[in-house]
Protein backbone atom coordinates (compact mmCIF):
# COMPACT_ATOMS: atom_id res chain seq x y z
CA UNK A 1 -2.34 1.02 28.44
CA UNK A 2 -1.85 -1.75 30.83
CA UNK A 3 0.98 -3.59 32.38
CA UNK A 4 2.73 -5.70 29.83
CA UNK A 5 6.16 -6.16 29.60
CA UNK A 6 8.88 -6.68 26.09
CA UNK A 7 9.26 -10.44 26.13
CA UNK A 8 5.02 -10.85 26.22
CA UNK A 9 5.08 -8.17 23.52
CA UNK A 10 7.36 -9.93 21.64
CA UNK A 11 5.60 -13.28 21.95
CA UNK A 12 2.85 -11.70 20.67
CA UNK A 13 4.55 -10.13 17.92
CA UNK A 14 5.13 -13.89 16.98
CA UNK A 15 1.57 -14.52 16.34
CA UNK A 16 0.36 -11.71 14.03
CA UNK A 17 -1.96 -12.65 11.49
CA UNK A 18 0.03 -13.92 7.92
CA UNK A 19 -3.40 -14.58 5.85
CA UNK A 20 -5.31 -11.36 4.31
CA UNK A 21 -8.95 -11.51 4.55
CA UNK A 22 -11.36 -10.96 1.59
CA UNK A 23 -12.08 -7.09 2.75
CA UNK A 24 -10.29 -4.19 4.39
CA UNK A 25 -12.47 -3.78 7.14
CA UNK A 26 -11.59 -7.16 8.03
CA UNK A 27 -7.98 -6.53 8.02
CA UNK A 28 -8.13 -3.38 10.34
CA UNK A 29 -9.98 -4.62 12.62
CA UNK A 30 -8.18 -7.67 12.86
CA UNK A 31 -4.91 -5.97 12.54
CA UNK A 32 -5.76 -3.28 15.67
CA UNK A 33 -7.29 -6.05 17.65
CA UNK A 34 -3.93 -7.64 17.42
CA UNK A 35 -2.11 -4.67 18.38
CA UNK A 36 -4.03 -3.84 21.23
CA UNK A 37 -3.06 -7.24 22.72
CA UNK A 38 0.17 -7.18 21.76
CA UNK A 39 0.56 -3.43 23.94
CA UNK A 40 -2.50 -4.31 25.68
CA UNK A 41 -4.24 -1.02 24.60
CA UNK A 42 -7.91 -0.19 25.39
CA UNK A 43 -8.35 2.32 22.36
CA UNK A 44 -6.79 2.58 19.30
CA UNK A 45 -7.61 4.80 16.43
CA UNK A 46 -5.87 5.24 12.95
CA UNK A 47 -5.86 8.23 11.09
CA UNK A 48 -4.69 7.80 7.56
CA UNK A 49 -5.14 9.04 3.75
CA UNK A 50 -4.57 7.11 0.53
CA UNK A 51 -2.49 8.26 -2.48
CA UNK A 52 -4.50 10.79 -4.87
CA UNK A 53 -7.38 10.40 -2.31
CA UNK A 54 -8.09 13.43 -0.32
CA UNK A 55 -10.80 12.21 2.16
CA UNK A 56 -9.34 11.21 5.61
CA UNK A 57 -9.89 7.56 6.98
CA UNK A 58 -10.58 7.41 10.75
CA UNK A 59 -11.02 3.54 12.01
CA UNK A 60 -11.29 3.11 15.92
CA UNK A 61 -11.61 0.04 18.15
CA UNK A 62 -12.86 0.56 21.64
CA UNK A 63 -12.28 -2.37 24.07
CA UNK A 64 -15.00 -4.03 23.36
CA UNK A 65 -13.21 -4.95 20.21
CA UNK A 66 -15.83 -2.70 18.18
CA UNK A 67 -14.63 -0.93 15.20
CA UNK A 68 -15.80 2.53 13.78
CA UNK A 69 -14.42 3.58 10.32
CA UNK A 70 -15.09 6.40 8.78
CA UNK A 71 -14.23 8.63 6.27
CA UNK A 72 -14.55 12.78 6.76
CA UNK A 73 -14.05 15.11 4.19
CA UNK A 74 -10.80 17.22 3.09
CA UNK A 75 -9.87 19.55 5.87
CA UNK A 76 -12.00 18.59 8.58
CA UNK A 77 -9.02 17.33 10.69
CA UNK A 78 -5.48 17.36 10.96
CA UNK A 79 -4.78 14.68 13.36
CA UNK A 80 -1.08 15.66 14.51
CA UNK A 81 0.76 18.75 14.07
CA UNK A 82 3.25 19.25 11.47
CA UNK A 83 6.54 19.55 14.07
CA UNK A 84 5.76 15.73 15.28
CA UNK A 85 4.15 14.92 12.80
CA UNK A 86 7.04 12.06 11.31
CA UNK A 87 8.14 11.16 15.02
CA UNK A 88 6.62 8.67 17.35
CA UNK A 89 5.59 10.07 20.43
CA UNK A 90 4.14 10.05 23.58
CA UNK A 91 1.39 12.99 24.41
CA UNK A 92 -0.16 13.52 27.92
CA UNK A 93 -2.26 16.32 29.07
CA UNK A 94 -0.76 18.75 31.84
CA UNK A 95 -3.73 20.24 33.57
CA UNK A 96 -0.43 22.11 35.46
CA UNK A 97 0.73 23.65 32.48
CA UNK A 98 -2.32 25.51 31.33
CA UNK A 99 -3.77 22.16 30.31
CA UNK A 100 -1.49 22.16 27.61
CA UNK A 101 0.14 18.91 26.24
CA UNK A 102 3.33 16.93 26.76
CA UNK A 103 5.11 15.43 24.20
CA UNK A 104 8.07 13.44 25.00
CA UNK A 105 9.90 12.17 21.88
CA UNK A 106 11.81 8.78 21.68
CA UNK A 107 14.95 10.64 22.52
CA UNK A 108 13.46 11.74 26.25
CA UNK A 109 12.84 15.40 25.18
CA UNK A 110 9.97 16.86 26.26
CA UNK A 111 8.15 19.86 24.74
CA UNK A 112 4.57 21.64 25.99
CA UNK A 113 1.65 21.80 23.07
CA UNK A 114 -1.38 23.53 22.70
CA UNK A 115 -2.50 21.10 20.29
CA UNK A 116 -0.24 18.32 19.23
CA UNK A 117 -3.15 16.59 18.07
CA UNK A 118 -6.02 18.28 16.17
CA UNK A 119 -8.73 19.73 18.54
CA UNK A 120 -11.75 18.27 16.96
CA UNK A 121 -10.14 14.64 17.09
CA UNK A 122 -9.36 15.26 21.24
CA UNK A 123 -12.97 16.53 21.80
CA UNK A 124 -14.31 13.46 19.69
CA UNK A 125 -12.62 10.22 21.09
CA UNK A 126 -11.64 12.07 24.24
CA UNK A 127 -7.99 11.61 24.29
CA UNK A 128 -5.97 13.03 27.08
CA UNK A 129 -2.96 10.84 26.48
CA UNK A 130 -1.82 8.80 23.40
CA UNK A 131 1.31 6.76 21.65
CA UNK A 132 1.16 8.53 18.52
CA UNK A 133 3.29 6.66 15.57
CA UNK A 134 3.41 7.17 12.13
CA UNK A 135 1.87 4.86 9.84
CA UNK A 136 3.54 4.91 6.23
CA UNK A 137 3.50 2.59 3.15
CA UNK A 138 2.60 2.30 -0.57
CA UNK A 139 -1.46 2.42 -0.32
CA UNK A 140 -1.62 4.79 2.78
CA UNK A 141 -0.18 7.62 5.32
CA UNK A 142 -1.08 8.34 8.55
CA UNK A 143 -1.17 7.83 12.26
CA UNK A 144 -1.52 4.84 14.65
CA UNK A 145 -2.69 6.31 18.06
CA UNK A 146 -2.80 3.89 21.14
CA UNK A 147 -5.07 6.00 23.29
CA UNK A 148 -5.32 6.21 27.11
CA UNK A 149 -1.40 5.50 27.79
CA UNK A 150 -0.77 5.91 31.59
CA UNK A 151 2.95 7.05 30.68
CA UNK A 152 5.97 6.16 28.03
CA UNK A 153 6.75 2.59 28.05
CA UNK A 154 9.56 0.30 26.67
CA UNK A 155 6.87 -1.06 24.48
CA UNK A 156 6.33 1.67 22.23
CA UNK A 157 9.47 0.61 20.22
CA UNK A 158 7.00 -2.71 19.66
CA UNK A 159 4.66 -0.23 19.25
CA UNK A 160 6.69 0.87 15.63
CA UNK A 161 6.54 -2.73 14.53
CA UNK A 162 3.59 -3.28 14.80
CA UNK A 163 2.83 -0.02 12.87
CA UNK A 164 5.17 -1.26 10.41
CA UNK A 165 2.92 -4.71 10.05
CA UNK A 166 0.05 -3.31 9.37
CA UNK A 167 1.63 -0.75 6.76
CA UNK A 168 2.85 -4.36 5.09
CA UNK A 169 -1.01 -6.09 5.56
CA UNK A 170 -2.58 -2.63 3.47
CA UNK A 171 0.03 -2.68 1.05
CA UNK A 172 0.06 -6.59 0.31
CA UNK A 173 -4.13 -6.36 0.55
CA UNK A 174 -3.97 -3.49 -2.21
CA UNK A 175 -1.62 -4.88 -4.37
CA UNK A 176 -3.76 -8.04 -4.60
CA UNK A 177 -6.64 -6.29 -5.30
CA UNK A 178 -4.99 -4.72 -7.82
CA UNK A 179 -3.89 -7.53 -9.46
CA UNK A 180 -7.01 -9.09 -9.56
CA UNK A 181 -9.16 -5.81 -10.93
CA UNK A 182 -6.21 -6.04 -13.75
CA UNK A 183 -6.95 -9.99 -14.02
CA UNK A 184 -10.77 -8.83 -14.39
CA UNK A 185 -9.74 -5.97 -16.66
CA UNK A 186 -7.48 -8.45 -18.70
CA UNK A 187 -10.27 -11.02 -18.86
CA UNK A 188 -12.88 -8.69 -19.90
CA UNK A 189 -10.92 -7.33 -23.00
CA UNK A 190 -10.17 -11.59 -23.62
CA UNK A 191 -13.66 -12.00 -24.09
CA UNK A 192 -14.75 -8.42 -25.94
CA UNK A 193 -12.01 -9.69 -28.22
CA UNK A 194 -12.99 -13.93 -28.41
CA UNK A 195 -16.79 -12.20 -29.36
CA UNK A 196 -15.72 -9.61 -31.90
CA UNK A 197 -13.14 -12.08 -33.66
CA UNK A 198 -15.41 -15.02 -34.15
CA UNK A 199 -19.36 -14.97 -33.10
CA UNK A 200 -20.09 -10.75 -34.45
CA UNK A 201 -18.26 -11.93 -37.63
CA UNK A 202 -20.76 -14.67 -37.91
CA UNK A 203 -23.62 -12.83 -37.40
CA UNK A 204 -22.22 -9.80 -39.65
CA UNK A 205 -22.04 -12.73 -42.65
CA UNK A 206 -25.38 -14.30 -41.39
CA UNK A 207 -27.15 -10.52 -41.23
CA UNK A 208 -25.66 -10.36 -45.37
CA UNK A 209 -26.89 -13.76 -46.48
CA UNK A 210 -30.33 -13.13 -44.75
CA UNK A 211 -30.29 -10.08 -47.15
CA UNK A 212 -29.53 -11.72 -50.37
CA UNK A 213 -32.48 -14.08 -49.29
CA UNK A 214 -34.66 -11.47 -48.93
CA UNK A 215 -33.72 -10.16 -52.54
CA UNK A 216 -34.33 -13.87 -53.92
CA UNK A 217 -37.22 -14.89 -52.36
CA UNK A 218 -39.70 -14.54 -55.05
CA UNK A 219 -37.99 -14.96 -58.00
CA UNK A 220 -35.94 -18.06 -56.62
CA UNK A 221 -37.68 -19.93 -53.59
CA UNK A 222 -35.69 -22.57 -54.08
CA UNK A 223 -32.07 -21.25 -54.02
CA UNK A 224 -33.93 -19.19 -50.79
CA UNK A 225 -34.85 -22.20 -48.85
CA UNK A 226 -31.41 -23.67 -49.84
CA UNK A 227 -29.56 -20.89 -47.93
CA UNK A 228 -31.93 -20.52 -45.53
CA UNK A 229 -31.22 -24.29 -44.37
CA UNK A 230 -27.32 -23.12 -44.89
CA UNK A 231 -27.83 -20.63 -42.13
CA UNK A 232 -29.70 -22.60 -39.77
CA UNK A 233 -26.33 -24.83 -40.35
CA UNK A 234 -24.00 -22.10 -39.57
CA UNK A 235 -26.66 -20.55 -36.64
CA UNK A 236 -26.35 -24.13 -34.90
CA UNK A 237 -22.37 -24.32 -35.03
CA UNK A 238 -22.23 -20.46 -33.54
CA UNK A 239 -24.51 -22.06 -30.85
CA UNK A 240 -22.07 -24.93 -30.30
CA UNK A 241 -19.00 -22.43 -30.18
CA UNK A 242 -20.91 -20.24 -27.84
CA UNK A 243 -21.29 -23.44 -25.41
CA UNK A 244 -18.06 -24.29 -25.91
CA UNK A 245 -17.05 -20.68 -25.25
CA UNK A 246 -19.21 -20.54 -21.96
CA UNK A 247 -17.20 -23.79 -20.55
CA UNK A 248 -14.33 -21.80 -20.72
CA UNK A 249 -15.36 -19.08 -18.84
CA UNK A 250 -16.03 -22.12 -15.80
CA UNK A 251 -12.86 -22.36 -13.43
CA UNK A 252 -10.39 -24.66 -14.24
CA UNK A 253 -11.46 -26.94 -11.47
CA UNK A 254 -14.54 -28.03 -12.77
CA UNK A 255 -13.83 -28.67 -16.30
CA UNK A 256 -10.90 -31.33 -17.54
CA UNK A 257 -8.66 -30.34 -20.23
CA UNK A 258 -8.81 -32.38 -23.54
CA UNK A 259 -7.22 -32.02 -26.36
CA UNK A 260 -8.50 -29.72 -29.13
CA UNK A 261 -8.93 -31.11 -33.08
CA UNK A 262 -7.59 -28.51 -34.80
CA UNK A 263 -7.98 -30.05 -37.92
CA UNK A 264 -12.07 -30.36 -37.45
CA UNK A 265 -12.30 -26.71 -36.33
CA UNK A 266 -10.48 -25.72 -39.32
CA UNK A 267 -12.64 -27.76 -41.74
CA UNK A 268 -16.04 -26.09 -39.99
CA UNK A 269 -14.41 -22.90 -40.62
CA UNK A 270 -13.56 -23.40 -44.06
CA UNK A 271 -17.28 -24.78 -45.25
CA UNK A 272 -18.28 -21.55 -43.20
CA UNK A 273 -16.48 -18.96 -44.46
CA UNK A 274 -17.18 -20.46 -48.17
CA UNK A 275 -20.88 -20.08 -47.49
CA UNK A 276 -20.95 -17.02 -45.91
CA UNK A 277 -17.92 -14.90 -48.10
CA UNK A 278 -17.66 -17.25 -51.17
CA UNK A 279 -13.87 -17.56 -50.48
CA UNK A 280 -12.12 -20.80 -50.65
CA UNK A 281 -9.83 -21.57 -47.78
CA UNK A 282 -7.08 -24.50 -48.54
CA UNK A 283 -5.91 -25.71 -45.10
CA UNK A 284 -2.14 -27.91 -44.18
CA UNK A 285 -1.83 -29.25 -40.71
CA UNK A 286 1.53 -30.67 -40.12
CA UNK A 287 0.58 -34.22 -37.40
CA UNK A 288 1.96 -32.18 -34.41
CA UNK A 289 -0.33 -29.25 -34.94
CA UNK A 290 -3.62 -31.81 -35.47
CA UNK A 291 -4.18 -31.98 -30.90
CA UNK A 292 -3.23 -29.09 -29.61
CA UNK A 293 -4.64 -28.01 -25.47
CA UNK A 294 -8.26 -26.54 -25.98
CA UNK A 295 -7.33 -23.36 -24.86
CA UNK A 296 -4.70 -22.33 -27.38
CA UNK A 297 -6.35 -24.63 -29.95
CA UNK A 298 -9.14 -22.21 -29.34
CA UNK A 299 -7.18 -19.47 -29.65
CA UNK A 300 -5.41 -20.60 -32.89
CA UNK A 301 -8.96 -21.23 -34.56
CA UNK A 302 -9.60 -17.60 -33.67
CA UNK A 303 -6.73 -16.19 -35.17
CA UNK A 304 -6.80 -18.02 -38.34
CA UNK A 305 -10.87 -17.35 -37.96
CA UNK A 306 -9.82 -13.71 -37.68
CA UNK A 307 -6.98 -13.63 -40.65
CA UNK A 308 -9.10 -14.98 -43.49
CA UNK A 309 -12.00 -13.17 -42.49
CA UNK A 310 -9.82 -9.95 -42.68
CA UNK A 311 -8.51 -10.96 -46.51
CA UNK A 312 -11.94 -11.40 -47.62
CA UNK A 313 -13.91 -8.59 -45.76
CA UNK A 314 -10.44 -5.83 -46.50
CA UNK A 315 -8.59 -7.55 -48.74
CA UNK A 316 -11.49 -8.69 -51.55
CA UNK A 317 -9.43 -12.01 -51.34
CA UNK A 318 -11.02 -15.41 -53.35
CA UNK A 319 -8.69 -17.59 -52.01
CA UNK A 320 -6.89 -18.12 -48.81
CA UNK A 321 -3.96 -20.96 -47.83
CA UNK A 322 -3.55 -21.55 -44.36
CA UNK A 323 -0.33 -23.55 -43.05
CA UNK A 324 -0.44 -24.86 -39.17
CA UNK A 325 2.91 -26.73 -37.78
CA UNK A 326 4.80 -26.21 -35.09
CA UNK A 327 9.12 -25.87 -34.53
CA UNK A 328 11.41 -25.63 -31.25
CA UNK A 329 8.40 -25.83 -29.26
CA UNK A 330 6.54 -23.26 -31.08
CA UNK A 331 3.49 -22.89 -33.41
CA UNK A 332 3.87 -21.36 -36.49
CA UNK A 333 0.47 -19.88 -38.64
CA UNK A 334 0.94 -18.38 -42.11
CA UNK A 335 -1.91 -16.67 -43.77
CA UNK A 336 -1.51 -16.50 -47.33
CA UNK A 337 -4.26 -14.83 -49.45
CA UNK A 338 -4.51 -13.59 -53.28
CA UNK A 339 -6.44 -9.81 -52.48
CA UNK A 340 -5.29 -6.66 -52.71
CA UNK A 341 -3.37 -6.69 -49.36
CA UNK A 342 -2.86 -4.35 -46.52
CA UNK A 343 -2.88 -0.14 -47.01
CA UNK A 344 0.77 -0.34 -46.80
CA UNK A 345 3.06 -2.64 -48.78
CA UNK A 346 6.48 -4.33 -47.50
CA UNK A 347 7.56 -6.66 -45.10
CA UNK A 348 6.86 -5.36 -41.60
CA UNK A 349 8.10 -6.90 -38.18
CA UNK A 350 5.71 -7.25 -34.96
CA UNK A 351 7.85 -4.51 -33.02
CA UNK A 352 7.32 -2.23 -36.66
CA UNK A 353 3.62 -2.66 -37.00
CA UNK A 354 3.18 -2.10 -33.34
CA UNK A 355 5.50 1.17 -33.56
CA UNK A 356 3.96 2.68 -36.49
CA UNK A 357 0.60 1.20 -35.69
CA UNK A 358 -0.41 -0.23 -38.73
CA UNK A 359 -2.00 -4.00 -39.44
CA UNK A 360 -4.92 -5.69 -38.34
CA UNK A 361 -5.15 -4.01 -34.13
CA UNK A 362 -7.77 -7.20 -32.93
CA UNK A 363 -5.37 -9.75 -34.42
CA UNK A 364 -1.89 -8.07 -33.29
CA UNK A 365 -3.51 -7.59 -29.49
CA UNK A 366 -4.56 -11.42 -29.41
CA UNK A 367 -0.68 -12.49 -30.69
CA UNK A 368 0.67 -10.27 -27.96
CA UNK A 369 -1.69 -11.69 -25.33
CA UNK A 370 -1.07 -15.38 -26.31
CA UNK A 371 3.11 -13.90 -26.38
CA UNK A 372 3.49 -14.47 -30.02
CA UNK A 373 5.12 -12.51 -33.08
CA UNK A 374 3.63 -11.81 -36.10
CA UNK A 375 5.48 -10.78 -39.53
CA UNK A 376 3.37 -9.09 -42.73
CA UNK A 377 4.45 -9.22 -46.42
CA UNK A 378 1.92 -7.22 -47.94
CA UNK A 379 2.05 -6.96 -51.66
CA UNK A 380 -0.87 -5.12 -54.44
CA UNK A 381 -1.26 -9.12 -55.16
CA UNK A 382 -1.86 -10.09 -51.63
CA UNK A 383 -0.94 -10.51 -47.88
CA UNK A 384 1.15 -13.03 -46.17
CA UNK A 385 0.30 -13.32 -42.53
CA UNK A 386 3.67 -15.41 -39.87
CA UNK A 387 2.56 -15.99 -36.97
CA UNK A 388 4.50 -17.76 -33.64
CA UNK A 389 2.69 -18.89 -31.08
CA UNK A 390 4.49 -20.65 -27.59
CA UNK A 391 3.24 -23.77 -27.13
CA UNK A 392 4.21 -22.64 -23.50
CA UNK A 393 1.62 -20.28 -23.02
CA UNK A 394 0.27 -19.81 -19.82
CA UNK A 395 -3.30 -19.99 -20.67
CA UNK A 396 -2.35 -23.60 -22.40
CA UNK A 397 -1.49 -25.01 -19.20
């Protein structure tokens, strides 16, 4: 360790790095190329391991600003012993004492070692003398070692800070990677959910009309062609949806928002689902509800989409009246059909359904994603579906 004295530690302290990079091997090495100037260090290695994670990271930088990480199996090394193992320290070879080790504490105390540090890590990077401090934080525990200190210094007190920054760089890295991988997660169960609810119904009442063409072909070519032109119809608006879908998926930046007709996606969806389940859906938009965003007007088409498909599918329903208004800066959905309702009968609460898991699962995740309620009344004479959607929604924004 060269000369360096608090003040130019502390200036340097002023200076450490406040972005995170895309990668951790970024951030070490940045992070120990920092702290060598800041202590003006030739070496420094870092010995740590990660929560549930029993392989041991080693990353070194050599003063050529190089960095080395590696990871070595369970119980290849301990890097410091257990007794000094939580205290910073300073250890220096005695070639005097039996070439044992010194290790002076923060307190002055000084205390011979065999092996303060583990064997095969002193034979490997060649230590003979090192500021050993403990590295500790959310995402990782472990060691910093500045290697090659002529004696203890003033600076190692700097020394714990800048352990302590690094500690906050992992843990702030890790946490954002989390959040995105649950963004990812999040997004990937959005769209899972967009495709079951709306295009794999299609196609499941495409697939069943294709079949009852099939049966008719000979004996009625014309009622065939008829609903083989019908399909091509309803083919062509999954297509559209599917486009649609796919601009949505673009980042926010390179598509404008505009609003969404509500009122024409209904009507599409009612001349669909009468084609494809022979159920007749009666539709009342209050003026407010007619432009909604595209995102939740999207959404809303998919869980009335979902609803009506449910009552005729489950619910053997012929007819289906759908009411879309909104109220204190909410939109309110009912879904009112004429089938044979849900397994259970009563009026059920979200928080109910959800506890006794009962109700349509796709339908209630979507209303919890979007931050809604939902409220059944399900009857031997049919189902009434309340939903409450925020027209403060994040995604609407």
């Amino acid at each position: 360790m060269r000369a360096q004295n608090v003040s130019g530690a502390l200036s340097q302290l002023s200076s450490w790095p406040r972005d995170l990079p895309a990668d951790l091997a970024t951030l070490l090495k940045d992070s120990m190329q920092h702290a060598a100037r800041i202590l003006c260090a030739d070496r420094i290695l870092m010995a740590w391991e990660e929560p549930d994670e029993p392989w041991l990271h080693l990353a070194s930088l050599c003063g050529k600003g190089e960095m080395l990480w590696v990871q070595e199996p369970p119980g290849k090394y301990e890097p410091v012993a257990e007794p000094i193992r939580a205290s910073t320290v300073f250890i220096r070879r005695n070639d005097n004492a039996d070439n044992r080790f010194e290790v002076m504490t923060a307190d002055g105390a000084v205390a011979l070692y065999v092996s303060p540090l583990d064997p095969g890590l002193i034979e490997r990077f060649g230590i003979s003398s090192a500021a050993c401090i403990p590295l500790t934080c959310n995402s990782a525990a472990g060691h910093l070692l500045f290697l090659d200190v002529a004696e203890w210094s003033d600076l190692l007190p700097c020394g714990e800070v800048v352990a302590g920054l690094i500690a906050n760089r992992m843990d702030q890295f890790v946490a954002i990677q989390k959040a995105r991988e649950d963004a990812i997660t999040e997004e990937r169960l959005r769209v899972a959910r967009d495709l079951h609810d709306s295009l794999l119904q299609s196609f499941t009442g495409v697939v069943l009309q294709l079949e009852t063409v099939h049966q008719i072909l000979e004996d009625q070519p014309e009622t065939a062609r008829k609903r083989i032109t019908e399909l091509q119809g309803v083919i062509m608006s999954d297509q559209r949806e599917l486009r649609s879908y796919l601009q949505q998926l673009r980042p926010r930046s390179l598509r404008s928002e505009v609003p969404f007709e509500l009122l024409a996606s209904l009507t599409e969806l009612r001349e669909r689902y009468h084609r494809q389940w022979e159920i007749d859906v009666d539709f009342e938009v209050e003026t407010a509800g007619t432009h909604v965003s595209h995102s939740l007007g999207q959404e809303v088409n998919r869980l009335i989409a979902e609803a009506v498909a449910n009552a005729a599918k489950h619910g053997q329903a012929r007819n289906v009246f759908v009411r879309v208004s909104t109220d204190a800066g909410e939109l309110l959905i009912t879904v009112h059909d004429d089938g044979t309702g849900f397994p259970f009968q009563g009026t059920y609460a979200f928080a109910q359904l959800r506890e006794q898991q009962i109700g349509p699962v796709s339908l209630s995740e979507r209303i919890l994603s979007l931050g809604g309620d939902l409220a059944i009344d399900s009857t031997d004479l049919g189902a009434r579906l309340d939903m409450r959607i925020p027209l403060t929604w994040p995604g609407s924004l």
